[in-house]
PDB file of N, CA and C in Angstrom:
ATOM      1  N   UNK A   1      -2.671  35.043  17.809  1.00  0.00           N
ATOM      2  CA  UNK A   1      -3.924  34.320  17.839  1.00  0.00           C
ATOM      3  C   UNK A   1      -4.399  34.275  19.283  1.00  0.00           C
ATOM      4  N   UNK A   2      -5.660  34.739  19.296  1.00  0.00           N
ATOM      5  CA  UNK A   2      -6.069  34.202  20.819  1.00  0.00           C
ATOM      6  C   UNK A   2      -6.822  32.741  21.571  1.00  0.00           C
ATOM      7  N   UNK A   3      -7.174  32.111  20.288  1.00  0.00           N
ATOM      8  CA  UNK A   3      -7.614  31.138  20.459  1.00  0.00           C
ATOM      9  C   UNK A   3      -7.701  30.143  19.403  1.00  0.00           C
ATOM     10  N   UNK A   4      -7.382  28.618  19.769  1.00  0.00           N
ATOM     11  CA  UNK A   4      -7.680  27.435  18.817  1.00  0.00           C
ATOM     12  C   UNK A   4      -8.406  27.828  17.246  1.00  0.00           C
ATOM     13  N   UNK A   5      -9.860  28.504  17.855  1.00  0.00           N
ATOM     14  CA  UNK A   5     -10.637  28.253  17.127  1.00  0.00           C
ATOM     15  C   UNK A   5     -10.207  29.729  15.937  1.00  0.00           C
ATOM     16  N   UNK A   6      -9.460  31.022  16.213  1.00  0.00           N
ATOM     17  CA  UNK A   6      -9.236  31.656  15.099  1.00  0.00           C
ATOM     18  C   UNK A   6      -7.993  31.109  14.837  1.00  0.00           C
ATOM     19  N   UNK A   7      -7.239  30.546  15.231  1.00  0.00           N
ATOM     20  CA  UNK A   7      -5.887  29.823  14.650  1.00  0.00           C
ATOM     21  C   UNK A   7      -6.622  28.690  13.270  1.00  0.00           C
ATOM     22  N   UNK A   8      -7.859  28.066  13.754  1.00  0.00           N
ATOM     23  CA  UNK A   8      -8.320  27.164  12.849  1.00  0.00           C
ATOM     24  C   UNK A   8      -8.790  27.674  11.303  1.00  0.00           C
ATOM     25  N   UNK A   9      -9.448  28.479  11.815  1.00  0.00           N
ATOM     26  CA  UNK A   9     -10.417  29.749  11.258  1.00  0.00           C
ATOM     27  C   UNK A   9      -9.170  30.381   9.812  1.00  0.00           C
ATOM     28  N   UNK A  10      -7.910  30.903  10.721  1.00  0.00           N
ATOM     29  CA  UNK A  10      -6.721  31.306  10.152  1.00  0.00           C
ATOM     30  C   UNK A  10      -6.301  30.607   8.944  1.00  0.00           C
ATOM     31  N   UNK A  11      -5.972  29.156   9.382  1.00  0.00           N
ATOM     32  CA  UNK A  11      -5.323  28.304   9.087  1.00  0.00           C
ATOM     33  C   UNK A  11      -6.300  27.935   7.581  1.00  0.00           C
ATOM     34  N   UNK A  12      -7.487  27.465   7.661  1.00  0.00           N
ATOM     35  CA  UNK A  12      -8.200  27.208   6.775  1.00  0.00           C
ATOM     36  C   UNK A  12      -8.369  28.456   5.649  1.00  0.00           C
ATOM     37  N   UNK A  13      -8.289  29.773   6.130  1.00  0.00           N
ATOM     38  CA  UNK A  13      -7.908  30.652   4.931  1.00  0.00           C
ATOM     39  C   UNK A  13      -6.771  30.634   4.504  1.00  0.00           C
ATOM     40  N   UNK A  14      -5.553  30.824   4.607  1.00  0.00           N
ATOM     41  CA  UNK A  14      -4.552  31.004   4.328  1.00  0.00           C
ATOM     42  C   UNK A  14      -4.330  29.757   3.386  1.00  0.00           C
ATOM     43  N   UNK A  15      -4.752  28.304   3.923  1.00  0.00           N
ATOM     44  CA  UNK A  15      -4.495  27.195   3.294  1.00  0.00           C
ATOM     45  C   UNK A  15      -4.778  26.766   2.220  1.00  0.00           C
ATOM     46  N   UNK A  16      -6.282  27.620   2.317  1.00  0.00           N
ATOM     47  CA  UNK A  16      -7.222  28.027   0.649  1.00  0.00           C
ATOM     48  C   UNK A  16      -6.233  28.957  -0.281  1.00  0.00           C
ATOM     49  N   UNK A  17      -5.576  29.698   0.227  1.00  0.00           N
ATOM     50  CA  UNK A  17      -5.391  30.821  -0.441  1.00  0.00           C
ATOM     51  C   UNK A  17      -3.852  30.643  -0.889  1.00  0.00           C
ATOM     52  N   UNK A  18      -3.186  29.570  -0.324  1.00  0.00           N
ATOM     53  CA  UNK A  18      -1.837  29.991  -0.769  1.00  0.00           C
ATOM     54  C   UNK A  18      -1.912  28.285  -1.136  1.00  0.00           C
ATOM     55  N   UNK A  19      -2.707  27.194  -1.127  1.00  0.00           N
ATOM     56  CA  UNK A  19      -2.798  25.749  -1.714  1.00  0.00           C
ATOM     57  C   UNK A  19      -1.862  25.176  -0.866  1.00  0.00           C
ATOM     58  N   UNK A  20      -1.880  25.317   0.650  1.00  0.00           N
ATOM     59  CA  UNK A  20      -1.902  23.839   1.466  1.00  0.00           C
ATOM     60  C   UNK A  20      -2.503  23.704   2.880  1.00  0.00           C
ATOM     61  N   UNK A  21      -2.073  22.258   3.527  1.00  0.00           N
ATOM     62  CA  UNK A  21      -2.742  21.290   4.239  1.00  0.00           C
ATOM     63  C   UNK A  21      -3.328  22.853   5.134  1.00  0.00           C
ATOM     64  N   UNK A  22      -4.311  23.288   5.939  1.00  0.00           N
ATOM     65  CA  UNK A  22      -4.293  23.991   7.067  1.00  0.00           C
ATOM     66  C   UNK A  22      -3.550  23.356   7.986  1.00  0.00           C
ATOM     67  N   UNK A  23      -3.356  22.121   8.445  1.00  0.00           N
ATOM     68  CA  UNK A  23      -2.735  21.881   9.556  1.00  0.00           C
ATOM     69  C   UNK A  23      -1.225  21.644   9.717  1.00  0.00           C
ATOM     70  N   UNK A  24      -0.903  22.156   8.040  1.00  0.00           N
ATOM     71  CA  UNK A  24       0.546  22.533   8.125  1.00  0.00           C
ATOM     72  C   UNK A  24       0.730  23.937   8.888  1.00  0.00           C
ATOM     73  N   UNK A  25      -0.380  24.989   8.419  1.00  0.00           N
ATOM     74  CA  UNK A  25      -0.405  26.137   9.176  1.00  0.00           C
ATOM     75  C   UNK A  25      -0.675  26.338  10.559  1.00  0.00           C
ATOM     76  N   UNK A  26      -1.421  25.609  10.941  1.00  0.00           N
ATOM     77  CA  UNK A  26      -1.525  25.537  12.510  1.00  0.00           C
ATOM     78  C   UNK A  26      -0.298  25.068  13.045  1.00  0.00           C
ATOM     79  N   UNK A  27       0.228  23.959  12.420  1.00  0.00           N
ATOM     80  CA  UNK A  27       1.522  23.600  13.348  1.00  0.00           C
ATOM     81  C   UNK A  27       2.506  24.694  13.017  1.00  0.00           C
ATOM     82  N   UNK A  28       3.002  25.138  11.889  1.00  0.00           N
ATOM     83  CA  UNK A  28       3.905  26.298  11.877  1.00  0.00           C
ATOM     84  C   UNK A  28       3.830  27.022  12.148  1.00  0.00           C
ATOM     85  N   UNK A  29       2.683  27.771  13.248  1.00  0.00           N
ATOM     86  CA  UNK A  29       2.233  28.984  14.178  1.00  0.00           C
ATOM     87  C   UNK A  29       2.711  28.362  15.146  1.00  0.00           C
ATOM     88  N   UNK A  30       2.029  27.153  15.813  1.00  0.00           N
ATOM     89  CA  UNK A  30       2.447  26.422  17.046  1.00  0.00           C
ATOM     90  C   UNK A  30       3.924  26.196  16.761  1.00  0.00           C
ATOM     91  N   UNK A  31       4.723  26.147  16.075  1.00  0.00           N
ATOM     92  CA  UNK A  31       6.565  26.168  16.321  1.00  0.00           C
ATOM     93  C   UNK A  31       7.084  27.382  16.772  1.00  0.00           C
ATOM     94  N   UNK A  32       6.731  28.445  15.507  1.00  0.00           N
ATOM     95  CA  UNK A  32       7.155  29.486  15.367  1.00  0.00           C
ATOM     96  C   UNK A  32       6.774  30.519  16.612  1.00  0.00           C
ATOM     97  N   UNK A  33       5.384  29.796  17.486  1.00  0.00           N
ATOM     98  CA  UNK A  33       5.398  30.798  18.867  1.00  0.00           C
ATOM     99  C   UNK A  33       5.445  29.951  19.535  1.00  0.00           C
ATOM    100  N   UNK A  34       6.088  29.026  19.981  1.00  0.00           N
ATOM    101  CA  UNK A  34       6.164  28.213  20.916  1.00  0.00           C
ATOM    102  C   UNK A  34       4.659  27.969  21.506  1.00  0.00           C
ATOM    103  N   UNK A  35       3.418  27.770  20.964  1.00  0.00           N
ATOM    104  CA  UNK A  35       2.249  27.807  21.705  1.00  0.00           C
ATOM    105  C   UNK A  35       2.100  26.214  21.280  1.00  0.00           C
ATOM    106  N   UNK A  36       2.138  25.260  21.269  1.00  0.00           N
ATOM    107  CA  UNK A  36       1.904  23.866  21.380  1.00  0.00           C
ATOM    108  C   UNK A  36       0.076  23.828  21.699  1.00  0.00           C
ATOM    109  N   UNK A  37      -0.228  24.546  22.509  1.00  0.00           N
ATOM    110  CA  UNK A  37      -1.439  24.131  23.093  1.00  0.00           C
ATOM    111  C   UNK A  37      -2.668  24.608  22.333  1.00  0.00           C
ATOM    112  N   UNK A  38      -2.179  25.458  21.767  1.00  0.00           N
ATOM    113  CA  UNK A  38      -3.458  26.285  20.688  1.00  0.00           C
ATOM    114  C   UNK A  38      -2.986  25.735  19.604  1.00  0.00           C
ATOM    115  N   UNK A  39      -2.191  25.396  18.721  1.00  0.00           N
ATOM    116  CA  UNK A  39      -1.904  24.923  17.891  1.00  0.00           C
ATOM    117  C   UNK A  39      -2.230  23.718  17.594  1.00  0.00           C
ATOM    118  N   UNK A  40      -2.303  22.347  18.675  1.00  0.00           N
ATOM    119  CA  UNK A  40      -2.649  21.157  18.286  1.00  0.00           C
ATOM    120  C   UNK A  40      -4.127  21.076  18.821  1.00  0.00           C
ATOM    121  N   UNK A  41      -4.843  22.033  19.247  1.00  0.00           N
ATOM    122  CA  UNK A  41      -5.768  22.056  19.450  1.00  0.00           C
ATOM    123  C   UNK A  41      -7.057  22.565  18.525  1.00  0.00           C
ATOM    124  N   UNK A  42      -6.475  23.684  17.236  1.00  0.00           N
ATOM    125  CA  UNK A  42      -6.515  23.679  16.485  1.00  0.00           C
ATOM    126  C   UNK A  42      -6.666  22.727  15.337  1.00  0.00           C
ATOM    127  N   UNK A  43      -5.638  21.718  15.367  1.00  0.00           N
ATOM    128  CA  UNK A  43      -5.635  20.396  14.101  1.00  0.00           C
ATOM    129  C   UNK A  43      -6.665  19.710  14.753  1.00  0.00           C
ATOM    130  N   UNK A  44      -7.659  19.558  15.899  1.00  0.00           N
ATOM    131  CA  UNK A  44      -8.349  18.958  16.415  1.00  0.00           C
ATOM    132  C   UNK A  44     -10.237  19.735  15.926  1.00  0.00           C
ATOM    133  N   UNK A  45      -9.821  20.612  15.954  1.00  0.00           N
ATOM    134  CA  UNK A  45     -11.170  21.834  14.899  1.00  0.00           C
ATOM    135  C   UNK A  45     -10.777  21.534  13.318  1.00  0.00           C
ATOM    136  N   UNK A  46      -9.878  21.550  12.846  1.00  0.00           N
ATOM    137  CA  UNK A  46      -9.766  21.460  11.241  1.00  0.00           C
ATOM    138  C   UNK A  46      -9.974  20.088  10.966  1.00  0.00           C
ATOM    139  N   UNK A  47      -8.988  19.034  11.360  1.00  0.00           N
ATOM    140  CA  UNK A  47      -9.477  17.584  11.177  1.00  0.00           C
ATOM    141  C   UNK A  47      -9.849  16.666  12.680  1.00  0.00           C
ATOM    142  N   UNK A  48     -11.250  16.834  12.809  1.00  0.00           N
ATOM    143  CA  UNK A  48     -11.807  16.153  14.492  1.00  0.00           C
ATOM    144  C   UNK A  48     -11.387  14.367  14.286  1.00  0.00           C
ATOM    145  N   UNK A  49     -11.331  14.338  12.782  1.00  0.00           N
ATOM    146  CA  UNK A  49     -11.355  12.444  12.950  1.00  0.00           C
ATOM    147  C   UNK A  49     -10.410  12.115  12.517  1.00  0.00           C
ATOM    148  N   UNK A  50      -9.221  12.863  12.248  1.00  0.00           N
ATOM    149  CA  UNK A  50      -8.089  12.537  11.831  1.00  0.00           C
ATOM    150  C   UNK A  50      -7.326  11.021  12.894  1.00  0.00           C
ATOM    151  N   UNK A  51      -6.630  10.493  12.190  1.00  0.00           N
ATOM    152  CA  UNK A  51      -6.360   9.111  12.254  1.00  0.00           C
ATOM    153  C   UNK A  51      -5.055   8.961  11.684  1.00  0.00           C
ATOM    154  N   UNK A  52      -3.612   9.372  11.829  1.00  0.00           N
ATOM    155  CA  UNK A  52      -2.763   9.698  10.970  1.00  0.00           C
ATOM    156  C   UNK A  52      -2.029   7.923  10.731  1.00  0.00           C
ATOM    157  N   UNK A  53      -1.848   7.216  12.061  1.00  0.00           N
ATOM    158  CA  UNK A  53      -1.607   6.073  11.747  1.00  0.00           C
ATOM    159  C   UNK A  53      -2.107   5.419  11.180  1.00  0.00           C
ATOM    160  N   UNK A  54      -3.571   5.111  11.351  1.00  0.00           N
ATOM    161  CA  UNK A  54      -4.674   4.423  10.853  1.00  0.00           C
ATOM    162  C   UNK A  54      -4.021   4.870   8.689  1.00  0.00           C
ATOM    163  N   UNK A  55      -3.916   6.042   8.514  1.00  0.00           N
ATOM    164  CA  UNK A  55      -3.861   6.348   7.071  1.00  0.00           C
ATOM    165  C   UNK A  55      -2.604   6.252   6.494  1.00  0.00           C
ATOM    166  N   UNK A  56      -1.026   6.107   7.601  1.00  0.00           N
ATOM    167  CA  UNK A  56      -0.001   5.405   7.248  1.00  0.00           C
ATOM    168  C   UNK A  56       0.310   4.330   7.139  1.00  0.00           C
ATOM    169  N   UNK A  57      -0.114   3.894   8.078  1.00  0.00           N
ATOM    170  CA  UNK A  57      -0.162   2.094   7.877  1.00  0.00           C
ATOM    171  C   UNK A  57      -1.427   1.666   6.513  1.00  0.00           C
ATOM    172  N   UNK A  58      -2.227   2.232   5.992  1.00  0.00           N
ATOM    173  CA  UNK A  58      -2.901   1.523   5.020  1.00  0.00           C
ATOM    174  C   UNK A  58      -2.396   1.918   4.097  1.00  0.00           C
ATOM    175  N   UNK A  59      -1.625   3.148   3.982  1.00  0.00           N
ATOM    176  CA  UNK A  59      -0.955   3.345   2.435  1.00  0.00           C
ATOM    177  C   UNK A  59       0.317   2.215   2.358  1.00  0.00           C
ATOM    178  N   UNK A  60       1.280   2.080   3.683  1.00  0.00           N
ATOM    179  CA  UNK A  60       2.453   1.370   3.494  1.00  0.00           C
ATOM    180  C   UNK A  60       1.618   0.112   2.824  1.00  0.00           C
ATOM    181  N   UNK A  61       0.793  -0.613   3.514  1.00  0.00           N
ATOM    182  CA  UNK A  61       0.069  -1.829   3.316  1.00  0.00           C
ATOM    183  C   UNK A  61      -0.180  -1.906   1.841  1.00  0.00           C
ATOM    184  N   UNK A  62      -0.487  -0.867   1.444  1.00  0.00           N
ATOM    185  CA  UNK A  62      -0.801  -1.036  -0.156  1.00  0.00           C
ATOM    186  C   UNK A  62       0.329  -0.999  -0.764  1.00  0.00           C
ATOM    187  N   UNK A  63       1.257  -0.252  -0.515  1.00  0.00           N
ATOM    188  CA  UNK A  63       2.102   0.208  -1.520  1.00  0.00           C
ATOM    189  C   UNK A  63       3.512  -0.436  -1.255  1.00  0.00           C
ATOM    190  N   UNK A  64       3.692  -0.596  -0.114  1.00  0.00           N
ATOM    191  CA  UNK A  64       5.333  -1.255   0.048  1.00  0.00           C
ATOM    192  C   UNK A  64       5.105  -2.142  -0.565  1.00  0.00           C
ATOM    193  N   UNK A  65       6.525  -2.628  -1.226  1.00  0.00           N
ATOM    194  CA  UNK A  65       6.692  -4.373  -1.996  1.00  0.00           C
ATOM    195  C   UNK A  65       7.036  -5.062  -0.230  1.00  0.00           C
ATOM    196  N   UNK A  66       6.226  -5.782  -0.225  1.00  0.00           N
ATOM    197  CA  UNK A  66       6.719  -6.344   0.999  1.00  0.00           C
ATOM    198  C   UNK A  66       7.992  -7.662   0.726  1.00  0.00           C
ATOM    199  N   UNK A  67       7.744  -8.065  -0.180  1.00  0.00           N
ATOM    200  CA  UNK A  67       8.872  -9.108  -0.775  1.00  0.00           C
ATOM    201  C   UNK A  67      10.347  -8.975  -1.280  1.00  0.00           C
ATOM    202  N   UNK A  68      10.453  -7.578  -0.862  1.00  0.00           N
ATOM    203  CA  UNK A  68      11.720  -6.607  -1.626  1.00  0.00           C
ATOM    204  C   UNK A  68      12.818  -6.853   0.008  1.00  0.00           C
ATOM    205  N   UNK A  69      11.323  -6.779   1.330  1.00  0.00           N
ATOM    206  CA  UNK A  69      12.078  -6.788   2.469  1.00  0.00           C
ATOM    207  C   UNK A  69      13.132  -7.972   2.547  1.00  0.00           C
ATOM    208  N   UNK A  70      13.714  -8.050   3.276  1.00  0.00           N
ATOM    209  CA  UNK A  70      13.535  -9.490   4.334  1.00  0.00           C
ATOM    210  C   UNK A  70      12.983  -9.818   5.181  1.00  0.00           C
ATOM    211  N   UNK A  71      12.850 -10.859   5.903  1.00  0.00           N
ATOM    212  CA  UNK A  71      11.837 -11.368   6.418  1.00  0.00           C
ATOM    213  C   UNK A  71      12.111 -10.779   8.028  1.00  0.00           C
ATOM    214  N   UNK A  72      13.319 -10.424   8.406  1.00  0.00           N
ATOM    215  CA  UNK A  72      13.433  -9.348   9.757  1.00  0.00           C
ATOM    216  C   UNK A  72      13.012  -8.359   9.228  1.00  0.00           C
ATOM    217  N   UNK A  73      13.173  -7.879   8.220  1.00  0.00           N
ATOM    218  CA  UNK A  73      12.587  -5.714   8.423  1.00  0.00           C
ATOM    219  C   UNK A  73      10.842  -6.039   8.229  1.00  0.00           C
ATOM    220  N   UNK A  74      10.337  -7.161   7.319  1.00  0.00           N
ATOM    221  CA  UNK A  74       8.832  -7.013   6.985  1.00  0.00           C
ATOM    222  C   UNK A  74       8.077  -7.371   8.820  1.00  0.00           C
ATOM    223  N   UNK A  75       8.968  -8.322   9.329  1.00  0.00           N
ATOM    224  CA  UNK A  75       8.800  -8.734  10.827  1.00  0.00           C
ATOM    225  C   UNK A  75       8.337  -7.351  11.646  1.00  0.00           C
ATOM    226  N   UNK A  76       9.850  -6.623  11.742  1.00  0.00           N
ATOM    227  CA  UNK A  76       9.798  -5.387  12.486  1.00  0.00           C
ATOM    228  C   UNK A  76       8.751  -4.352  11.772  1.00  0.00           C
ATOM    229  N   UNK A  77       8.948  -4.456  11.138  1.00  0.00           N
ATOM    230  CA  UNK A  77       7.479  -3.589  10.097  1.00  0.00           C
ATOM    231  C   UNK A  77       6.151  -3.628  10.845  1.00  0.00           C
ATOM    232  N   UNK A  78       5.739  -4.883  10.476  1.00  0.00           N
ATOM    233  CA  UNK A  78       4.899  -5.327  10.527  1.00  0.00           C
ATOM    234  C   UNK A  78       4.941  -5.081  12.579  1.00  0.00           C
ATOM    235  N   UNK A  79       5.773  -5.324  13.187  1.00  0.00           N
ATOM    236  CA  UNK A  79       5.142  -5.293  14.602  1.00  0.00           C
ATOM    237  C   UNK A  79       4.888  -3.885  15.417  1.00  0.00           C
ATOM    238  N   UNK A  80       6.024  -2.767  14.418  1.00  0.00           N
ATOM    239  CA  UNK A  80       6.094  -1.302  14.672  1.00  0.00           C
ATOM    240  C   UNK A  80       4.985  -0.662  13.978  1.00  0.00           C
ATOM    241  N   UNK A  81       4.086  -1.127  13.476  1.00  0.00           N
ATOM    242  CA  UNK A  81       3.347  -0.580  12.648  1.00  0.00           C
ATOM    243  C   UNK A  81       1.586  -1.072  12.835  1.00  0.00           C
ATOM    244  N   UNK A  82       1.983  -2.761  13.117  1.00  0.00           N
ATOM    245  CA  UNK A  82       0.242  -3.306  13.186  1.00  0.00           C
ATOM    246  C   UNK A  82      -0.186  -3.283  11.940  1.00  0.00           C
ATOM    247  N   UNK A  83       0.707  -3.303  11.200  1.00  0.00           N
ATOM    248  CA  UNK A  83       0.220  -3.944   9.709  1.00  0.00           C
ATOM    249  C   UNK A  83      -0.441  -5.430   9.601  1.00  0.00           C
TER     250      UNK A  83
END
């Protein structure tokens, strides 16, 4: 790849074509050539507003039993997270 933007370009066909995330494909180019810099620069062209915490912490929020915790792990949860 010579650049972000055909790594993106890449990524979004292949992702169509074989049914997954593109930015699983961008990062498994960026491992597999050691290029870090075109690669996450890339997930920045495929998803610009991506928010990955913002969308982990609202699924845990919904979905953990929080009452299953105890009241130290929902604590630490809750302070590692900003739930």
């Amino acid at each position: 790849m010579s650049s972000a933007v055909d790594l993106a370009r890449t990524a979004r066909k292949l992702g169509n074509q074989d049914r997954v995330d593109p930015g699983v494909v961008a990062l498994n180019y960026a491992w597999q050539k050691s290029d870090w810099r075109i690669g996450t620069t890339a997930l920045k062209i495929i998803e610009p507003n991506a928010n990955a915490s913002a969308k982990i912490n609202h699924f845990l929020n919904e979905n953990l039993d929080w009452e299953e915790l105890s009241k130290d792990s929902q604590e630490y949860l809750k302070l590692v997270t900003g739930v």
